[in-house]
N, C-alpha and C. Protein backbone atom coordinates (compact mmCIF):
# COMPACT_ATOMS: atom_id res chain seq x y z
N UNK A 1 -37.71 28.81 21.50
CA UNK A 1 -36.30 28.87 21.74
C UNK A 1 -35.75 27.48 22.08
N UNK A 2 -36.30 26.98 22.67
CA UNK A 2 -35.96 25.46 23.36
C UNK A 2 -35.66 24.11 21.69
N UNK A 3 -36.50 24.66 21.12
CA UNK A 3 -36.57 23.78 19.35
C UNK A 3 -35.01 24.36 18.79
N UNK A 4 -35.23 25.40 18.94
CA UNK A 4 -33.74 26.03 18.27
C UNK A 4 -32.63 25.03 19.00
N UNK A 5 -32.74 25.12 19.96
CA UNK A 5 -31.43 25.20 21.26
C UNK A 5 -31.29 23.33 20.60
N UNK A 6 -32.57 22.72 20.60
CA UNK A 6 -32.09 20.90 20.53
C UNK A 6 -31.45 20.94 19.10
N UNK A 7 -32.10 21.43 17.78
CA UNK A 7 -31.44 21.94 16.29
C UNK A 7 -29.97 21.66 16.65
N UNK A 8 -29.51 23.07 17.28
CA UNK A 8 -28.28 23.09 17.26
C UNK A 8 -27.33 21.81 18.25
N UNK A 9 -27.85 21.15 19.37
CA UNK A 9 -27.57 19.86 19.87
C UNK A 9 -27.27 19.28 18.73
N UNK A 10 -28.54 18.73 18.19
CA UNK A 10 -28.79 17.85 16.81
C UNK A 10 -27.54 17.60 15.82
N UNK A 11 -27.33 19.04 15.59
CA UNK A 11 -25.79 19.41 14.22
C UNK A 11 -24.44 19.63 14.61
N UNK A 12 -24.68 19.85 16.06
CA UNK A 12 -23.36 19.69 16.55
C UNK A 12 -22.90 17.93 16.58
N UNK A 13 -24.11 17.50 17.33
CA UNK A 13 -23.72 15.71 17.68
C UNK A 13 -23.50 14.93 16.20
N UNK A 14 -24.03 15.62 15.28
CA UNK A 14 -24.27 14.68 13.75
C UNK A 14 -23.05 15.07 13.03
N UNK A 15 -22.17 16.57 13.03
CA UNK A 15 -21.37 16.73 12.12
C UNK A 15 -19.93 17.02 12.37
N UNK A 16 -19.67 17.17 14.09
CA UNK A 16 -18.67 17.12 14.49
C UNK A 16 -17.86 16.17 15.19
N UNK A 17 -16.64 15.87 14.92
CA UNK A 17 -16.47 15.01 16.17
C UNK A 17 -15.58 15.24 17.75
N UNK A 18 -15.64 14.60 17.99
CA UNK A 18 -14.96 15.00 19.53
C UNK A 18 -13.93 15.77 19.62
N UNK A 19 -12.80 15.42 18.66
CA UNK A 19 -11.54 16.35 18.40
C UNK A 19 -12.15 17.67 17.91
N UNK A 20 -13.22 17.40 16.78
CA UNK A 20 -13.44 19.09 16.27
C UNK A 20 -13.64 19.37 17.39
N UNK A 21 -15.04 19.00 18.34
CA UNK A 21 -15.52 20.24 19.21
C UNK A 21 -14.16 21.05 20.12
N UNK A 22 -13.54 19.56 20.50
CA UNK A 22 -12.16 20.03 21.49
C UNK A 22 -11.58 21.15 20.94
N UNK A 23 -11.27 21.07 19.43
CA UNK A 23 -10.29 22.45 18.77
C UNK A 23 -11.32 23.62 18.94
N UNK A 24 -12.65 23.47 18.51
CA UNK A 24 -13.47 24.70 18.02
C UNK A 24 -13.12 25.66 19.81
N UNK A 25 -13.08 24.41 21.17
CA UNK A 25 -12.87 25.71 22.34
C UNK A 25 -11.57 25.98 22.69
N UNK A 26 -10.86 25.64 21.54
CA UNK A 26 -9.32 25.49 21.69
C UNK A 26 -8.30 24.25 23.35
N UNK A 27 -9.00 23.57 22.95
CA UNK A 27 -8.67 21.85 23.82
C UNK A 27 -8.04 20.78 23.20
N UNK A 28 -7.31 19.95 23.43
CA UNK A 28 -7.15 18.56 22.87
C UNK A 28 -7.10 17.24 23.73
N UNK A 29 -7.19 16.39 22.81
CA UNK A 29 -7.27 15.22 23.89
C UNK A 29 -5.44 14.91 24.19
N UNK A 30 -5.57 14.31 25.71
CA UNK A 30 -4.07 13.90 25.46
C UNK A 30 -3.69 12.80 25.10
N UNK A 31 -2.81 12.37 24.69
CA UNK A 31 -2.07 11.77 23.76
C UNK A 31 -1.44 10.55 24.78
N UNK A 32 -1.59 9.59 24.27
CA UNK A 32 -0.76 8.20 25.06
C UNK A 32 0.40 7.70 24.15
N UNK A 33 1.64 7.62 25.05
CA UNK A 33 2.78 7.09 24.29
C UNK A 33 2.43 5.84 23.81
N UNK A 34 1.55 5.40 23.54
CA UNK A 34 1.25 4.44 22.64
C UNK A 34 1.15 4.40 21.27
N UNK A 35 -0.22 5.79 21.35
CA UNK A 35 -1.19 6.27 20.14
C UNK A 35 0.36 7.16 19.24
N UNK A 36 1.41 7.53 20.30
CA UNK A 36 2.49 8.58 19.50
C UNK A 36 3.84 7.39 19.00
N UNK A 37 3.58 6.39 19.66
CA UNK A 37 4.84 5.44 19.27
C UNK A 37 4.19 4.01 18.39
N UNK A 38 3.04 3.55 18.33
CA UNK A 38 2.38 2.70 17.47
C UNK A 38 2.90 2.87 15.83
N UNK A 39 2.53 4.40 15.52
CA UNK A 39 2.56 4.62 14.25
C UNK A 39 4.03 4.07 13.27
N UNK A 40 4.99 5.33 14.20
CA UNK A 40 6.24 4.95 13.87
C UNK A 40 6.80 3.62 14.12
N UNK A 41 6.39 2.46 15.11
CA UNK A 41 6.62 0.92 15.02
C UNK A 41 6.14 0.92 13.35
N UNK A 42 4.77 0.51 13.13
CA UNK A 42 4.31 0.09 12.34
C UNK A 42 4.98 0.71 10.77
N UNK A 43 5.34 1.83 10.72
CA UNK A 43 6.50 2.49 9.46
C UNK A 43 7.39 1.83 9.30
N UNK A 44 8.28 1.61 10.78
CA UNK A 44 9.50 0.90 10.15
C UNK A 44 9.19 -0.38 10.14
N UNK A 45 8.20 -1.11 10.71
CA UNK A 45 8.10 -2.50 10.28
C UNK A 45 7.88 -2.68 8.71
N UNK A 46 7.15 -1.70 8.22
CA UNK A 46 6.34 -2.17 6.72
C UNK A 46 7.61 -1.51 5.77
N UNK A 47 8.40 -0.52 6.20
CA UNK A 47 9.94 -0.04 5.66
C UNK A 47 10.74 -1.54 5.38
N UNK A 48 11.12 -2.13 6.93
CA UNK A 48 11.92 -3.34 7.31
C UNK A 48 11.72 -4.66 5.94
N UNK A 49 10.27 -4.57 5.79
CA UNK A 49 9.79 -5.67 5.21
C UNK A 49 10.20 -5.34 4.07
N UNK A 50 9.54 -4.38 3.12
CA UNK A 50 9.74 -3.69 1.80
C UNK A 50 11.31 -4.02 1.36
N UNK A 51 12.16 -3.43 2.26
CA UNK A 51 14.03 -3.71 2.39
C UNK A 51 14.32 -4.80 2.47
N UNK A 52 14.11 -5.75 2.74
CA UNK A 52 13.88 -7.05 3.26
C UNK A 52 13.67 -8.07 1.47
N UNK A 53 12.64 -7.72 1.57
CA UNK A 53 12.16 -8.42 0.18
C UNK A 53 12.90 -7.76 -1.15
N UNK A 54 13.15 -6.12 -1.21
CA UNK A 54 14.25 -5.54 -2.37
C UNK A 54 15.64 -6.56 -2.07
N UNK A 55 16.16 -6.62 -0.51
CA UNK A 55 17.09 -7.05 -0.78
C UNK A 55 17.35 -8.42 -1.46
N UNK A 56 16.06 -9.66 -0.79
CA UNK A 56 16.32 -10.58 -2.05
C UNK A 56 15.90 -10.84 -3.38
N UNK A 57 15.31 -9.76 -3.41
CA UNK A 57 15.05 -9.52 -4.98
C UNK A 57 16.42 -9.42 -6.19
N UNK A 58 17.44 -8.68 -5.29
CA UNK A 58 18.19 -7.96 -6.37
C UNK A 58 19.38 -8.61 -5.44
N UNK A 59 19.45 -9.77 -4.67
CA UNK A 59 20.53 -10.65 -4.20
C UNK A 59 21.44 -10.75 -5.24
N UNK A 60 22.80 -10.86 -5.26
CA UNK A 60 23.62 -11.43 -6.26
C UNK A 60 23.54 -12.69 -6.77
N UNK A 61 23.57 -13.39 -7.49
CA UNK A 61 23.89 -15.03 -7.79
C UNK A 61 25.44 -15.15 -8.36
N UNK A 62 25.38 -16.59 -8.60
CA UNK A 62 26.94 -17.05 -9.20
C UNK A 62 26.57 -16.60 -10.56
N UNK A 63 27.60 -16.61 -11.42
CA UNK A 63 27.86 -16.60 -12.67
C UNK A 63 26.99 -17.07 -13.40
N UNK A 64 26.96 -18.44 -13.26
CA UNK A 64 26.51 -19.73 -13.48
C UNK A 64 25.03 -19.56 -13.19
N UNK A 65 24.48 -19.28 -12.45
CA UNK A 65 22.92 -19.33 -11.91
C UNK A 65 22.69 -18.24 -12.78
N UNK A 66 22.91 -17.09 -13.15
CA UNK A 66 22.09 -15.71 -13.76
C UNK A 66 22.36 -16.01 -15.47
N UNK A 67 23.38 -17.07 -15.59
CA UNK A 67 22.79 -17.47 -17.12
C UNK A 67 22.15 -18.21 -17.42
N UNK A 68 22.11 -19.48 -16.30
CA UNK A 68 21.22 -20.49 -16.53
C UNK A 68 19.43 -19.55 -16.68
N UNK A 69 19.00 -18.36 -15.44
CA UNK A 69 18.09 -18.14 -15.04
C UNK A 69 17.74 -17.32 -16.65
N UNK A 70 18.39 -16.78 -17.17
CA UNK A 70 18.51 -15.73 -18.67
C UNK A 70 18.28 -16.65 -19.25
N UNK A 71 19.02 -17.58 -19.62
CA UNK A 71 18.47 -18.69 -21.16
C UNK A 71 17.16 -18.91 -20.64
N UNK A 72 16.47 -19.42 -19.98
CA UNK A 72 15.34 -20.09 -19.18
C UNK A 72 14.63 -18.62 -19.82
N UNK A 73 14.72 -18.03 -18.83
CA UNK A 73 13.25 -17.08 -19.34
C UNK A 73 13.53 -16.12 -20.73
N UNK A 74 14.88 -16.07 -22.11
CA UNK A 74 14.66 -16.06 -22.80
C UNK A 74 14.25 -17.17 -24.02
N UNK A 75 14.21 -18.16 -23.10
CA UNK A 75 14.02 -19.51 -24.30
C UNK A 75 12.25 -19.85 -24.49
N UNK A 76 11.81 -19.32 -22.76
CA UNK A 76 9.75 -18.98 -22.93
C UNK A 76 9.64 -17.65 -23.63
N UNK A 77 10.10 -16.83 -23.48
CA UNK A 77 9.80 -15.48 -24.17
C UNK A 77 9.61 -16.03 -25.70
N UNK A 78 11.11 -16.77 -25.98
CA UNK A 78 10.51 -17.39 -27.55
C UNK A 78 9.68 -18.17 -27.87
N UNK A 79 9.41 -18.77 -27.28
CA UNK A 79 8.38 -20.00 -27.58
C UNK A 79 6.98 -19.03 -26.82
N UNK A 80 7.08 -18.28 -26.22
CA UNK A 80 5.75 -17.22 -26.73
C UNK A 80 5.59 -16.67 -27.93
N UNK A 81 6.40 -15.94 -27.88
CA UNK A 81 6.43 -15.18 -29.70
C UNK A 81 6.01 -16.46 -30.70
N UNK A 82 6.89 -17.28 -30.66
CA UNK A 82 6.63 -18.39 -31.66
C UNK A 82 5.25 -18.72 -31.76
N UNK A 83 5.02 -19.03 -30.55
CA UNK A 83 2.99 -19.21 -30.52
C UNK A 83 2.20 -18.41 -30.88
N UNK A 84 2.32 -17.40 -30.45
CA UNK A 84 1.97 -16.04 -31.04
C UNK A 84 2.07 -15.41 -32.45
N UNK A 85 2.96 -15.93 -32.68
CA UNK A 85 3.09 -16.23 -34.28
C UNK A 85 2.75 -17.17 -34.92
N UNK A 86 2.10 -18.22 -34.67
CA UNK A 86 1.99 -19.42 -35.43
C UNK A 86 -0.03 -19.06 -35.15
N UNK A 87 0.06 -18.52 -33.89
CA UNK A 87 -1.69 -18.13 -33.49
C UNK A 87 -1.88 -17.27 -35.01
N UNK A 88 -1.19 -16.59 -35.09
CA UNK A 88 -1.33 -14.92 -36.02
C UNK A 88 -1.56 -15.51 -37.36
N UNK A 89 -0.62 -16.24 -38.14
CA UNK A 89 -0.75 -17.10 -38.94
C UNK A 89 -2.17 -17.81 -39.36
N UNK A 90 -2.09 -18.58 -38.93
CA UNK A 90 -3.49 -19.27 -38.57
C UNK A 90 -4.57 -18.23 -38.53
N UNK A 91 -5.17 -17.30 -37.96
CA UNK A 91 -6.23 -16.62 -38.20
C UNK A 91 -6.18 -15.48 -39.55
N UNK A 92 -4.97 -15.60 -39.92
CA UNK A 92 -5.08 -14.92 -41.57
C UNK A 92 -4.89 -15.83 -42.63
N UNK A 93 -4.90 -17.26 -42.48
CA UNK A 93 -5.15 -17.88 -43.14
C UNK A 93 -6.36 -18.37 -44.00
């Protein structure tokens, strides 16, 4: 009986943890306004940031700046293709 009795020691200590056993006798641990207010800090910080960075993502510019920034990255887009085409060329040649 005593082999049985350590067994069950054994599978309790290996597969449960402290919270299970607490629920299995219907117990819980208590809770520190820390462990209950940490979480929600840390949400709206990583919220704050996320909002933060959308907002200067999608900032307005002048007139003037969002065409300059458009010719610019459609004038590499072409001169990719172009390379890309002149690559394409070249290996069916």
């Amino acid at each position: 009986m005593t082999r049985s009795l350590e067994e069950f020691k054994d599978a309790l200590s290996d597969n449960l943890s402290l919270d299970a056993v607490l629920d299995k006798i219907g117990l819980q641990q208590k809770r520190t306004g820390a462990s209950l207010i940490l979480p929600v800090v840390g949400i709206f910080a990583a919220g704050a940031l996320v909002g933060g960075l959308l907002g200067l993502l999608f900032a307005p510019r002048s007139g003037r700046a969002l065409r300059a920034q458009i010719k610019d990255k459609v004038g590499h887009v072409r001169g990719r293709v172009q390379e890309e085409m002149g690559d394409t060329d070249m290996t069916h040649a």
